[in-house]
PDB file of N, CA and C in Angstrom:
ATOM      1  N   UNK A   1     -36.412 202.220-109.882  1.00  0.00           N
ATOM      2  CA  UNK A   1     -36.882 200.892-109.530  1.00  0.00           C
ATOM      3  C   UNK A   1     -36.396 199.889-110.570  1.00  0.00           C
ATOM      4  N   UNK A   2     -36.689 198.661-110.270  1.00  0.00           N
ATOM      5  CA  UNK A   2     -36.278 197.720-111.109  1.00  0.00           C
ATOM      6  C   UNK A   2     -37.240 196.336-111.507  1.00  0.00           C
ATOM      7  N   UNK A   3     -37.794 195.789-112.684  1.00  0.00           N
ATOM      8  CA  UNK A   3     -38.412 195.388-112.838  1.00  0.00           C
ATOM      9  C   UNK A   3     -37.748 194.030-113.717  1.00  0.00           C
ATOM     10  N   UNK A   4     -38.440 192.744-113.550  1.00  0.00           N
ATOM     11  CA  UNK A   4     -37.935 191.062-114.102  1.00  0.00           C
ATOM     12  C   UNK A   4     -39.062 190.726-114.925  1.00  0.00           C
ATOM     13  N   UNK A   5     -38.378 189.991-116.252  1.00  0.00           N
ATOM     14  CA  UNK A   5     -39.424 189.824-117.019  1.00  0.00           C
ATOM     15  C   UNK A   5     -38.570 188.303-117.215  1.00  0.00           C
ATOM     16  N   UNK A   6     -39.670 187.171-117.206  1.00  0.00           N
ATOM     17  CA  UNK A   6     -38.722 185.940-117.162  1.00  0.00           C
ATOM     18  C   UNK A   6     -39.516 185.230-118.521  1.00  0.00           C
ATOM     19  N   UNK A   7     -39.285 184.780-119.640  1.00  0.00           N
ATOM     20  CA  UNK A   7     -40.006 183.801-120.606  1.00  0.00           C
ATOM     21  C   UNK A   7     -39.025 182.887-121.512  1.00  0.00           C
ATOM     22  N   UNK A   8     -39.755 182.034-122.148  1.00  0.00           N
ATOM     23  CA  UNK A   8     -39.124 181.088-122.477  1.00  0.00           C
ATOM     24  C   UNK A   8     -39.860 181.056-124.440  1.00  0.00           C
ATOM     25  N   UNK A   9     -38.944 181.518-124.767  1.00  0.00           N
ATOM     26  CA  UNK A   9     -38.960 182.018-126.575  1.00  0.00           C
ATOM     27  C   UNK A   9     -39.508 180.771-127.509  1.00  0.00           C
ATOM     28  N   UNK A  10     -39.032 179.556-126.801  1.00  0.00           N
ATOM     29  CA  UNK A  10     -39.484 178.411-127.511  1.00  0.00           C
ATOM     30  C   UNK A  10     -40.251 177.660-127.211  1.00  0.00           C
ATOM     31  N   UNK A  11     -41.169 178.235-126.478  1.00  0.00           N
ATOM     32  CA  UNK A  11     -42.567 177.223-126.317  1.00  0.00           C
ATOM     33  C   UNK A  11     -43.283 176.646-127.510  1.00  0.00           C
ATOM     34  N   UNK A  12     -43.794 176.081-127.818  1.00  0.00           N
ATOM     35  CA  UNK A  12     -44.542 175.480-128.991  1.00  0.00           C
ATOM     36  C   UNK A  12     -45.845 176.891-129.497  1.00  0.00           C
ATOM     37  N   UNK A  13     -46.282 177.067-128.400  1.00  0.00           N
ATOM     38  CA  UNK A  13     -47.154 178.582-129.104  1.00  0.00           C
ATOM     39  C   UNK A  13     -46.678 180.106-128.690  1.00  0.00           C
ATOM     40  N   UNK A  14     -45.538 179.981-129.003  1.00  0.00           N
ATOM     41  CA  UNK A  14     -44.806 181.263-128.888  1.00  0.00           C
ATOM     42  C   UNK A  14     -44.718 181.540-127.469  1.00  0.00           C
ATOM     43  N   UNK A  15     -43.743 182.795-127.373  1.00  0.00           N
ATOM     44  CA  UNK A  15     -42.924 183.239-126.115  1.00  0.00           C
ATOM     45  C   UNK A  15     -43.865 182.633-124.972  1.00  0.00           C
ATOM     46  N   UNK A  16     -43.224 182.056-123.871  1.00  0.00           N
ATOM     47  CA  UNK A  16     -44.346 181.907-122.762  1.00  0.00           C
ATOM     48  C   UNK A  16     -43.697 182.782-121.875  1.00  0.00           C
ATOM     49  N   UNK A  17     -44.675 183.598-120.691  1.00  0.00           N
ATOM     50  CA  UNK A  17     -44.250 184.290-119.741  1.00  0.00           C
ATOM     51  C   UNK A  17     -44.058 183.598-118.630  1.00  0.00           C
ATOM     52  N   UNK A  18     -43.310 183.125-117.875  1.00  0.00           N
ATOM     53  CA  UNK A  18     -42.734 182.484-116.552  1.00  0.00           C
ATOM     54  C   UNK A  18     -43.178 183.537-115.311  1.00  0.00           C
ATOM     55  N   UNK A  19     -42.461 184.689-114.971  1.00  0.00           N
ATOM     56  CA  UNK A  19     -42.490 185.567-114.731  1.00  0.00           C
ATOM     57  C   UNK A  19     -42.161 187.262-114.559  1.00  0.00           C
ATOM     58  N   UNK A  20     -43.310 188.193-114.125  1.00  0.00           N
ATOM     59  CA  UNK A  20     -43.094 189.484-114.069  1.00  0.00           C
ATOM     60  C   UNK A  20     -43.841 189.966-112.648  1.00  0.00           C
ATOM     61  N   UNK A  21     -42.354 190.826-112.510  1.00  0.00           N
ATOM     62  CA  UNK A  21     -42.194 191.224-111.219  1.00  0.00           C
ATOM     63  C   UNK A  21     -41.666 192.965-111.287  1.00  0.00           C
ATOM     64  N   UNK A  22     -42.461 193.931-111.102  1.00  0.00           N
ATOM     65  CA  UNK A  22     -41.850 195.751-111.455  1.00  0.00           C
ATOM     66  C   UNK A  22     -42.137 196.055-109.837  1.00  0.00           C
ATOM     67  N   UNK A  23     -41.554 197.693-110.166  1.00  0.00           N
ATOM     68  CA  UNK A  23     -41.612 198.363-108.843  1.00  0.00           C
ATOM     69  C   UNK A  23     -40.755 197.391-107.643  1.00  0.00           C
ATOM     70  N   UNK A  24     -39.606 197.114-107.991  1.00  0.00           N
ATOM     71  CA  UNK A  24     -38.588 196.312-107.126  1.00  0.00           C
ATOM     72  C   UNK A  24     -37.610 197.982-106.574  1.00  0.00           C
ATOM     73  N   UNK A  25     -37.242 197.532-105.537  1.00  0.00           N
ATOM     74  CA  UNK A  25     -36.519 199.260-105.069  1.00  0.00           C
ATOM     75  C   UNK A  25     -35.377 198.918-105.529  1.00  0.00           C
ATOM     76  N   UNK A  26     -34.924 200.319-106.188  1.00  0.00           N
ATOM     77  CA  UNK A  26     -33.374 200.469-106.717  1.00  0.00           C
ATOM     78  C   UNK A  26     -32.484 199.939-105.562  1.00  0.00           C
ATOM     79  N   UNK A  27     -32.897 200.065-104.366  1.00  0.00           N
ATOM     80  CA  UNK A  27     -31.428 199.860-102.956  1.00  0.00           C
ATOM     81  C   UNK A  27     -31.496 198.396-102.857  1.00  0.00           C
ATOM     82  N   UNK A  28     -32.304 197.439-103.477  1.00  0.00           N
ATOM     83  CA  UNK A  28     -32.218 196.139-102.944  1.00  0.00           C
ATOM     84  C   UNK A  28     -31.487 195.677-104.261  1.00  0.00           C
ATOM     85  N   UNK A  29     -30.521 194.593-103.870  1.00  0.00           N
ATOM     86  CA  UNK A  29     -29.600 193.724-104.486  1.00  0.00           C
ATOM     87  C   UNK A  29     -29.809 192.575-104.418  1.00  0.00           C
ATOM     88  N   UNK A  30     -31.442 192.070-104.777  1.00  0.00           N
ATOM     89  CA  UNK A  30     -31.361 190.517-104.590  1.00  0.00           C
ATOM     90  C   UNK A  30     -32.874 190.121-104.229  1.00  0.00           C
ATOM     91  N   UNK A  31     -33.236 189.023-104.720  1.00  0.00           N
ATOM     92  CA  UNK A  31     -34.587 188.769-103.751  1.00  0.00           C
ATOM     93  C   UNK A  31     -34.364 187.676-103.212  1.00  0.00           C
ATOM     94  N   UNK A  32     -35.589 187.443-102.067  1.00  0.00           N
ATOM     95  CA  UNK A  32     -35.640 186.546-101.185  1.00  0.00           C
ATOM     96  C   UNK A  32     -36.180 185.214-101.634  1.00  0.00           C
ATOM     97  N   UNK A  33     -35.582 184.249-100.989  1.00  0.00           N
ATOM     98  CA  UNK A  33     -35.491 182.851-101.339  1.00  0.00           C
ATOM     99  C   UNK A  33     -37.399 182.757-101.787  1.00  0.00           C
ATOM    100  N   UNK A  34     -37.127 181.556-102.473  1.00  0.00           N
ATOM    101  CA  UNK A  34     -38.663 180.954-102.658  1.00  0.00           C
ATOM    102  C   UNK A  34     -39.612 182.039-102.557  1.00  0.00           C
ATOM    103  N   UNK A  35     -39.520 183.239-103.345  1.00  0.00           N
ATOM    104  CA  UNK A  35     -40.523 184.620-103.482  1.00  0.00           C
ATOM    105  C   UNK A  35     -42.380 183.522-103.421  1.00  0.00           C
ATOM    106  N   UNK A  36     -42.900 183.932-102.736  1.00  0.00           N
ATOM    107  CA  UNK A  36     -44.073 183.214-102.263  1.00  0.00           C
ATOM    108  C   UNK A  36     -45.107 183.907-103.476  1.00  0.00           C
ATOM    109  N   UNK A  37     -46.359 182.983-103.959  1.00  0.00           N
ATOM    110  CA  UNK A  37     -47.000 183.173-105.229  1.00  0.00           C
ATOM    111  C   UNK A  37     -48.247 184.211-105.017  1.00  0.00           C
ATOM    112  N   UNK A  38     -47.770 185.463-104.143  1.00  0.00           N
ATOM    113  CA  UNK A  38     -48.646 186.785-103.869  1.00  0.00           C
ATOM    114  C   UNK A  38     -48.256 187.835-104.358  1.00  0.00           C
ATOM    115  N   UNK A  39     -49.078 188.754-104.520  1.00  0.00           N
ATOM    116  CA  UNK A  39     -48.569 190.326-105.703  1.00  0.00           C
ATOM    117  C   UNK A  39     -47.913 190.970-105.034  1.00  0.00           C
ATOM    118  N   UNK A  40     -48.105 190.941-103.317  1.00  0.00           N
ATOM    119  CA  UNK A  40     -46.789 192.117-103.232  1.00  0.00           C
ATOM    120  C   UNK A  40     -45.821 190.900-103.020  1.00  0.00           C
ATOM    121  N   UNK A  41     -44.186 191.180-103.147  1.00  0.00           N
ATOM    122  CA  UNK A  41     -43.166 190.944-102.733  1.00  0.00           C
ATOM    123  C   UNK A  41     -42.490 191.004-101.800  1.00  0.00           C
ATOM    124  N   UNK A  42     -41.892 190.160-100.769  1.00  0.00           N
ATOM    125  CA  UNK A  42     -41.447 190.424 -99.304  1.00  0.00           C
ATOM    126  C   UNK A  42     -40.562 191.527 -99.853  1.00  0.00           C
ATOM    127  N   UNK A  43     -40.113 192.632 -98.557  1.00  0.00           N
ATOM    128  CA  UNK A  43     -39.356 193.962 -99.199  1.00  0.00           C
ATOM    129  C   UNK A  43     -39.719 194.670 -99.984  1.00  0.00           C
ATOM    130  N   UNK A  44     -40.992 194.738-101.009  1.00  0.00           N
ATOM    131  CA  UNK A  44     -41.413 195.662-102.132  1.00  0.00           C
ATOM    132  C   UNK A  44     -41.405 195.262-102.793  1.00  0.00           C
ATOM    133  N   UNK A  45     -42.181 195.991-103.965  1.00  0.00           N
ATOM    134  CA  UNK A  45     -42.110 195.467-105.076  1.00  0.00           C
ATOM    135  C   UNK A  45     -43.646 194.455-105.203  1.00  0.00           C
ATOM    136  N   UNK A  46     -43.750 194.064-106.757  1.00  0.00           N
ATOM    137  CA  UNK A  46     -45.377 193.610-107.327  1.00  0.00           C
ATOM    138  C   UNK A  46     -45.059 192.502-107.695  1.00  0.00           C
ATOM    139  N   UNK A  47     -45.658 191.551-108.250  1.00  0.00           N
ATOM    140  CA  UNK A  47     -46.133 190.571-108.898  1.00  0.00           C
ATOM    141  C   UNK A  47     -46.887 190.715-109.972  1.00  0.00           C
ATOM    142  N   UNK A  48     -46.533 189.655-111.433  1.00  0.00           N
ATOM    143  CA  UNK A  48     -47.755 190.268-112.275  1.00  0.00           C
ATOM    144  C   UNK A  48     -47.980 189.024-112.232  1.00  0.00           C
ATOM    145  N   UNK A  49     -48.914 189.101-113.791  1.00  0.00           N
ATOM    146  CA  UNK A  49     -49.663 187.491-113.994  1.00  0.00           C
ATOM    147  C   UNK A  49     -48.559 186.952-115.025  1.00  0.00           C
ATOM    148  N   UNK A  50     -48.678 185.374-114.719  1.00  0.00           N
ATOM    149  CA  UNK A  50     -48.109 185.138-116.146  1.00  0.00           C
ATOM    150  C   UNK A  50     -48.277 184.218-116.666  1.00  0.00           C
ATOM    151  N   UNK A  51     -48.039 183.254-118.070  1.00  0.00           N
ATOM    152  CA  UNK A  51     -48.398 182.582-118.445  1.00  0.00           C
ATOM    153  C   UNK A  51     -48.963 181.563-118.310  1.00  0.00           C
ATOM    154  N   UNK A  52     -49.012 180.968-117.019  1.00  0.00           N
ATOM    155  CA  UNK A  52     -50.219 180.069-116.304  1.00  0.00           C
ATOM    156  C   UNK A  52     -51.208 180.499-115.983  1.00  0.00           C
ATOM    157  N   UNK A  53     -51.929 181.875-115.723  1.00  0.00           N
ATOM    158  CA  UNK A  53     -52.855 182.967-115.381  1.00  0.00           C
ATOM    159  C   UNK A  53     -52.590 182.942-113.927  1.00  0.00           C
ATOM    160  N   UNK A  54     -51.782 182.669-113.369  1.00  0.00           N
ATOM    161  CA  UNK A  54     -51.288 182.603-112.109  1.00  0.00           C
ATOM    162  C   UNK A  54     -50.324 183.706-111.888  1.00  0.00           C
ATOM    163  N   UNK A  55     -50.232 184.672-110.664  1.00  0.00           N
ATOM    164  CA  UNK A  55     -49.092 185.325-110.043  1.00  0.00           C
ATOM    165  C   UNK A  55     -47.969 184.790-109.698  1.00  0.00           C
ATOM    166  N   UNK A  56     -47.054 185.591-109.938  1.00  0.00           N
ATOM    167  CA  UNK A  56     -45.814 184.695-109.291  1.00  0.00           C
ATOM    168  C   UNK A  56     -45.215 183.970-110.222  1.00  0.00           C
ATOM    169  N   UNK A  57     -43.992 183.321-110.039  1.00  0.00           N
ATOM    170  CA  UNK A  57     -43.024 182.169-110.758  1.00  0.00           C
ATOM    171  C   UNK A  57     -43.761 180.912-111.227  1.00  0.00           C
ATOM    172  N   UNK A  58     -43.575 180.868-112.174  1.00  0.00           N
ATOM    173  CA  UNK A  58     -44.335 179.066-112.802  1.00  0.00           C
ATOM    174  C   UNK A  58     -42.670 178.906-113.427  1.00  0.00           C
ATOM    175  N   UNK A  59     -42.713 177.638-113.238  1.00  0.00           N
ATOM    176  CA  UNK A  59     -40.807 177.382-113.149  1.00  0.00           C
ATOM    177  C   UNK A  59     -40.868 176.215-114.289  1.00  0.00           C
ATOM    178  N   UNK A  60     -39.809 176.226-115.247  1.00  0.00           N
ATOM    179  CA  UNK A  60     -39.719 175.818-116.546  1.00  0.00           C
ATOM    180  C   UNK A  60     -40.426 174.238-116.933  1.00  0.00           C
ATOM    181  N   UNK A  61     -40.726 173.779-117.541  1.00  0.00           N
ATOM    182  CA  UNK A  61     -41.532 172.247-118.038  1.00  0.00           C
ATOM    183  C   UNK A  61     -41.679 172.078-119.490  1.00  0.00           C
ATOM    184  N   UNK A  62     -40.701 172.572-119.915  1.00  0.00           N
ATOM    185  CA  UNK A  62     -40.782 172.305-121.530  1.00  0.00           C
ATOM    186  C   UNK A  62     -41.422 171.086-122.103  1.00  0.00           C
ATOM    187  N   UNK A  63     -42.764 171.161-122.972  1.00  0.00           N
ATOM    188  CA  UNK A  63     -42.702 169.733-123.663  1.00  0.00           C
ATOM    189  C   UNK A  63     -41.692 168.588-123.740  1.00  0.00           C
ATOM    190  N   UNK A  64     -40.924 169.448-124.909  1.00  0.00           N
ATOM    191  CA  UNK A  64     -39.554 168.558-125.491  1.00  0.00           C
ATOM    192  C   UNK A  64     -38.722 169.395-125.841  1.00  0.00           C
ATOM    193  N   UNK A  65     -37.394 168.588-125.926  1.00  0.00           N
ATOM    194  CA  UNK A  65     -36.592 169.699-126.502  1.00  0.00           C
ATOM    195  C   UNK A  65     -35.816 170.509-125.531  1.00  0.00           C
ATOM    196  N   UNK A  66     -35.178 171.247-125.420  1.00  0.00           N
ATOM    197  CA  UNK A  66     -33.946 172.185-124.777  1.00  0.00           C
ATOM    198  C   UNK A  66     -34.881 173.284-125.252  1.00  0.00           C
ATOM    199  N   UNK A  67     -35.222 174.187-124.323  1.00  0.00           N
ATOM    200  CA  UNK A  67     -35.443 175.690-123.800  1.00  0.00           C
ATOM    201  C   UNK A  67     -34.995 176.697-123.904  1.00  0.00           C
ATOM    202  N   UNK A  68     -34.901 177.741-124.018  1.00  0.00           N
ATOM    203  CA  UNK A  68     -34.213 178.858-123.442  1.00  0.00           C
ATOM    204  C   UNK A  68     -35.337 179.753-122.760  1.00  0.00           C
ATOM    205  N   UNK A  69     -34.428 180.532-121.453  1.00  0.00           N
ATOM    206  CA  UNK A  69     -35.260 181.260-120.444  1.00  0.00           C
ATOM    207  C   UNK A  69     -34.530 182.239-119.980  1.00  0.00           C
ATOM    208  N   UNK A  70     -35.381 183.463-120.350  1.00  0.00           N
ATOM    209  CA  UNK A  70     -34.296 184.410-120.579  1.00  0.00           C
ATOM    210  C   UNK A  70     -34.627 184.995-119.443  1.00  0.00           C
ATOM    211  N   UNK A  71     -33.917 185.758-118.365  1.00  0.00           N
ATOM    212  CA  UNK A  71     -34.201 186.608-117.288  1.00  0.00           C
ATOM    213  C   UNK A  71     -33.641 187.868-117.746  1.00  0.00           C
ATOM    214  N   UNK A  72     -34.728 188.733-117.972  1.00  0.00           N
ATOM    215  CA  UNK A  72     -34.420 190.023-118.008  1.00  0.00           C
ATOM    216  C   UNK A  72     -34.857 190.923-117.204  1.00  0.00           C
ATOM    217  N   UNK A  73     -33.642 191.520-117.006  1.00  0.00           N
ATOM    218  CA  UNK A  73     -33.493 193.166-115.518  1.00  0.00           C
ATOM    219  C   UNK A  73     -33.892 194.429-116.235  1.00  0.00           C
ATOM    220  N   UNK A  74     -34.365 195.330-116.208  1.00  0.00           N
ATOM    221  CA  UNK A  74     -34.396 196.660-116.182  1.00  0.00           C
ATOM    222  C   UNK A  74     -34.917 197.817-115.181  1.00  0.00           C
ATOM    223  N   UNK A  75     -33.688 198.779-115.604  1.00  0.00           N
ATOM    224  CA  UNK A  75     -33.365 199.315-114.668  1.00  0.00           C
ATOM    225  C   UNK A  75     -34.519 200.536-115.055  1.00  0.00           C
ATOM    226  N   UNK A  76     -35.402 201.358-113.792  1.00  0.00           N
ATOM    227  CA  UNK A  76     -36.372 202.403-114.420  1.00  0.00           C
ATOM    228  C   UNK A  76     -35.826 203.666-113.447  1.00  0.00           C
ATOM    229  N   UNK A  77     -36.540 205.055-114.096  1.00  0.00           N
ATOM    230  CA  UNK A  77     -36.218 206.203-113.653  1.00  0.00           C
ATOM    231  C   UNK A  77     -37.253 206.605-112.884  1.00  0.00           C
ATOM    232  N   UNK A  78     -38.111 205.500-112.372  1.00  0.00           N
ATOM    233  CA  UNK A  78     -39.439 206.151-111.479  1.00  0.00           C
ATOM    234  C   UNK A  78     -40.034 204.805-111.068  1.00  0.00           C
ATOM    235  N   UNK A  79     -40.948 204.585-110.276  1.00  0.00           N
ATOM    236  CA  UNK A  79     -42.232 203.514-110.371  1.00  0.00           C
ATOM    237  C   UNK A  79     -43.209 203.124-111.488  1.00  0.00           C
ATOM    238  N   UNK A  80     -43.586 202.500-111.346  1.00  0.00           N
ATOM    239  CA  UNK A  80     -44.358 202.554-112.420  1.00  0.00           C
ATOM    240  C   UNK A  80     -46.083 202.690-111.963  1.00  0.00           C
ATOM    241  N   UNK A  81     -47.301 202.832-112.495  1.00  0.00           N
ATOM    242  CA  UNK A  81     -48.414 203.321-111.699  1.00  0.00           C
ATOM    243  C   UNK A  81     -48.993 202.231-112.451  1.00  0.00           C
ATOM    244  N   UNK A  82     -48.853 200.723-111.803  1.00  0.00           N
ATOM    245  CA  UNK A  82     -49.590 199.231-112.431  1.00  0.00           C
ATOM    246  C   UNK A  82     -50.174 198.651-111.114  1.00  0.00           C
ATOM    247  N   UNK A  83     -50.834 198.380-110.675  1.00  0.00           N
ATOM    248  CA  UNK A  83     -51.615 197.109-110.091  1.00  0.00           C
ATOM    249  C   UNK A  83     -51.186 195.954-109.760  1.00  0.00           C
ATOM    250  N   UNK A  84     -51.007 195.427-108.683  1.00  0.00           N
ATOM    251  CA  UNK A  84     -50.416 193.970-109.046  1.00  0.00           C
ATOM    252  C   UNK A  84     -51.677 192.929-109.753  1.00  0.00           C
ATOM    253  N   UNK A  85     -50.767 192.170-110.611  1.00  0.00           N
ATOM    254  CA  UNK A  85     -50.790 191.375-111.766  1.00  0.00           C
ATOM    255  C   UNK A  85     -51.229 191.755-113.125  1.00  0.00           C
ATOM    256  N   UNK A  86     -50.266 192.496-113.342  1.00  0.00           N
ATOM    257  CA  UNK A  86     -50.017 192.870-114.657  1.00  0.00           C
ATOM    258  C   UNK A  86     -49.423 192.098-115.721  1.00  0.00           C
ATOM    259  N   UNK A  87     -49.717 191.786-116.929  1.00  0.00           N
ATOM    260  CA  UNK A  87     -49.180 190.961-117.600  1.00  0.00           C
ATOM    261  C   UNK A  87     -47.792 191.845-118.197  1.00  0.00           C
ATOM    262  N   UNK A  88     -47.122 191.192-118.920  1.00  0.00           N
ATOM    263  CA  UNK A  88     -45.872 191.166-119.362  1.00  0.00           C
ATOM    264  C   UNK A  88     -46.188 192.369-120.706  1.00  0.00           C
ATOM    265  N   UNK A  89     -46.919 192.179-121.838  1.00  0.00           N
ATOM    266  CA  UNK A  89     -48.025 193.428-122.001  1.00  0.00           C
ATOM    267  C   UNK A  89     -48.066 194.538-121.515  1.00  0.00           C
ATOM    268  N   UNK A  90     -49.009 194.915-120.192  1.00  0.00           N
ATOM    269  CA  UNK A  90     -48.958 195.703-119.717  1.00  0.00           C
ATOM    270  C   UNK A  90     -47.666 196.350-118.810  1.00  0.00           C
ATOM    271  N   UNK A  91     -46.706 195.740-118.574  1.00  0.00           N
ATOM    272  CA  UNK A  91     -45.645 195.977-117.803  1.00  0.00           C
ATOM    273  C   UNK A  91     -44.445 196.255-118.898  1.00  0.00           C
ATOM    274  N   UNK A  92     -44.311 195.805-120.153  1.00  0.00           N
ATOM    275  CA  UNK A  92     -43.709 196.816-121.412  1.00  0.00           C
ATOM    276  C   UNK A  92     -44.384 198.091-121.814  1.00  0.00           C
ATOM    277  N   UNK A  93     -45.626 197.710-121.882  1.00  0.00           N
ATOM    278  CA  UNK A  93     -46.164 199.216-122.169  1.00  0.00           C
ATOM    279  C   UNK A  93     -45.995 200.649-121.309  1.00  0.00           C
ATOM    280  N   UNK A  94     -46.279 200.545-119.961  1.00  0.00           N
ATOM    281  CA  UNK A  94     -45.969 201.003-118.757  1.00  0.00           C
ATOM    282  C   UNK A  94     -44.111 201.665-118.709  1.00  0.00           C
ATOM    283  N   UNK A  95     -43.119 200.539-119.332  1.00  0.00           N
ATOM    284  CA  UNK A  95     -41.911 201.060-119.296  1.00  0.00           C
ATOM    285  C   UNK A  95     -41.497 201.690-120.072  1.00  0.00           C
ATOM    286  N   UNK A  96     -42.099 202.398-121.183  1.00  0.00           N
ATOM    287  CA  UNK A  96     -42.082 202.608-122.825  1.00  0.00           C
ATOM    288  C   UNK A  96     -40.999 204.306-122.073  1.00  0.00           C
ATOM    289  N   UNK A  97     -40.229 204.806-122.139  1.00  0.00           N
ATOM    290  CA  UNK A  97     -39.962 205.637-122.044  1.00  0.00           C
ATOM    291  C   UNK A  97     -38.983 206.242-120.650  1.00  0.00           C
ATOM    292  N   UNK A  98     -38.991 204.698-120.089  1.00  0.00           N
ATOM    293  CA  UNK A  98     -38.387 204.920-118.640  1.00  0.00           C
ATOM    294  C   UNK A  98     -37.590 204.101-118.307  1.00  0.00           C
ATOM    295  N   UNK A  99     -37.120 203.236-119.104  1.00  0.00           N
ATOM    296  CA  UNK A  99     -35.942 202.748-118.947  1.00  0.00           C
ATOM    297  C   UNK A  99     -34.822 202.791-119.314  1.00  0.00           C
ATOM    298  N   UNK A 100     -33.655 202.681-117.824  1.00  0.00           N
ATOM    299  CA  UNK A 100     -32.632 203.921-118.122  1.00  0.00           C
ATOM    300  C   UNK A 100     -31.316 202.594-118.522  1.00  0.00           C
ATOM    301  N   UNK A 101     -31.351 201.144-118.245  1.00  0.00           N
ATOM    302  CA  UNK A 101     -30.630 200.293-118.467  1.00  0.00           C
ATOM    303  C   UNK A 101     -31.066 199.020-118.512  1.00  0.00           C
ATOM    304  N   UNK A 102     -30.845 198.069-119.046  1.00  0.00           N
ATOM    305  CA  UNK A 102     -31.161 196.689-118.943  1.00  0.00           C
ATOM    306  C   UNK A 102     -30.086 195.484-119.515  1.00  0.00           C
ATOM    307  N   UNK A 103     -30.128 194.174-118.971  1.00  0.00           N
ATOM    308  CA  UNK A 103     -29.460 193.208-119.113  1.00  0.00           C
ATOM    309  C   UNK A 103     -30.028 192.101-119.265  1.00  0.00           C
ATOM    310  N   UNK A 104     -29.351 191.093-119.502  1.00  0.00           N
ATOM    311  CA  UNK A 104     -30.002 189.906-119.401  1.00  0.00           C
ATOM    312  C   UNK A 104     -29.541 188.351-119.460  1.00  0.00           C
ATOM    313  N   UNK A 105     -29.943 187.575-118.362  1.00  0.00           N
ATOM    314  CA  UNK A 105     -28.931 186.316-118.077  1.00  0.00           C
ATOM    315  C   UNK A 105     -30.093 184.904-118.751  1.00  0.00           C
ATOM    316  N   UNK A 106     -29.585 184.426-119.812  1.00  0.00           N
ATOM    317  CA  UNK A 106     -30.123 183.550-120.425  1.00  0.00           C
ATOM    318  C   UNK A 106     -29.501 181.693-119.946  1.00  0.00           C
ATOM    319  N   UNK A 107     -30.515 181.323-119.770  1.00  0.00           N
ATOM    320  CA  UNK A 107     -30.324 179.584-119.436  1.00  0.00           C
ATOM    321  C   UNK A 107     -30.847 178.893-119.526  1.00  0.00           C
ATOM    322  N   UNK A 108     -30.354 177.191-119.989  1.00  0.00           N
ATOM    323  CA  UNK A 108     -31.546 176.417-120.966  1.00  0.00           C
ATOM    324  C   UNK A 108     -32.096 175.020-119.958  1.00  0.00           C
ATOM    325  N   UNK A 109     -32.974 174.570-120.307  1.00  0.00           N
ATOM    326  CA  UNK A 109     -33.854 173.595-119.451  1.00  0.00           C
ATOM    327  C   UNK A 109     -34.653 172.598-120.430  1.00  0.00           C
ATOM    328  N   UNK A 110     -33.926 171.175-120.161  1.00  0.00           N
ATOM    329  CA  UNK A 110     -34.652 170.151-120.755  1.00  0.00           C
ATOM    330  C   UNK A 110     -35.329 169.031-119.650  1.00  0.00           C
ATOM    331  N   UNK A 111     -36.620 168.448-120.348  1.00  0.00           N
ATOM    332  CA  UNK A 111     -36.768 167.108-119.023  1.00  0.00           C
ATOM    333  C   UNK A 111     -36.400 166.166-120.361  1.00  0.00           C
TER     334      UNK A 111
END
């Protein structure tokens, strides 16, 4: 399976979580437009909580300043046995030993 961990390193009180999303199926290549703000995922896959205490995507609003927002993929050797809305926390802890690859596409956001 494959799991997204989305945050932004330079918030004023440290890392903020945007979003986390595990248990995505290895055969899918992509998600669906405008992923709607519920724990399961159209096609599979969870929703966790994240830094708004909200499920789902909360999409960048930096104070001030230029951003960075890192989207990170990893790739797992099983499911994972989480609940939907799991924090970012619990969804590292959970992968501690089962991840077989990961990447990551970084991009910055000012208003």
């Amino acid at each position: 399976t494959f799991a997204i961990i989305c945050d932004d390193p330079d918030a004023p009180s440290g890392t903020w979580v945007h979003w986390v999303l595990y248990n995505l199926p290895a055969d899918k290549i992509g998600l669906v437009e405008n992923v709607p703000a519920t724990e399961k995922v159209p096609g599979d896959g969870l929703q966790g909580t994240n830094d708004f205490q909200k499920i789902g995507y909360g999409g960048p609003c930096p104070p001030s300043g230029t951003h960075r927002y890192f989207f990170k993929l990893y790739a797992l050797d099983s499911e994972l046995s989480l609940k939907a809305g799991a924090t970012k926390g619990e969804l590292l802890k959970a992968m501690e030993g089962h991840i077989v690859g990961q990447t990551q596409l970084m991009g910055t956001y000012k208003r």
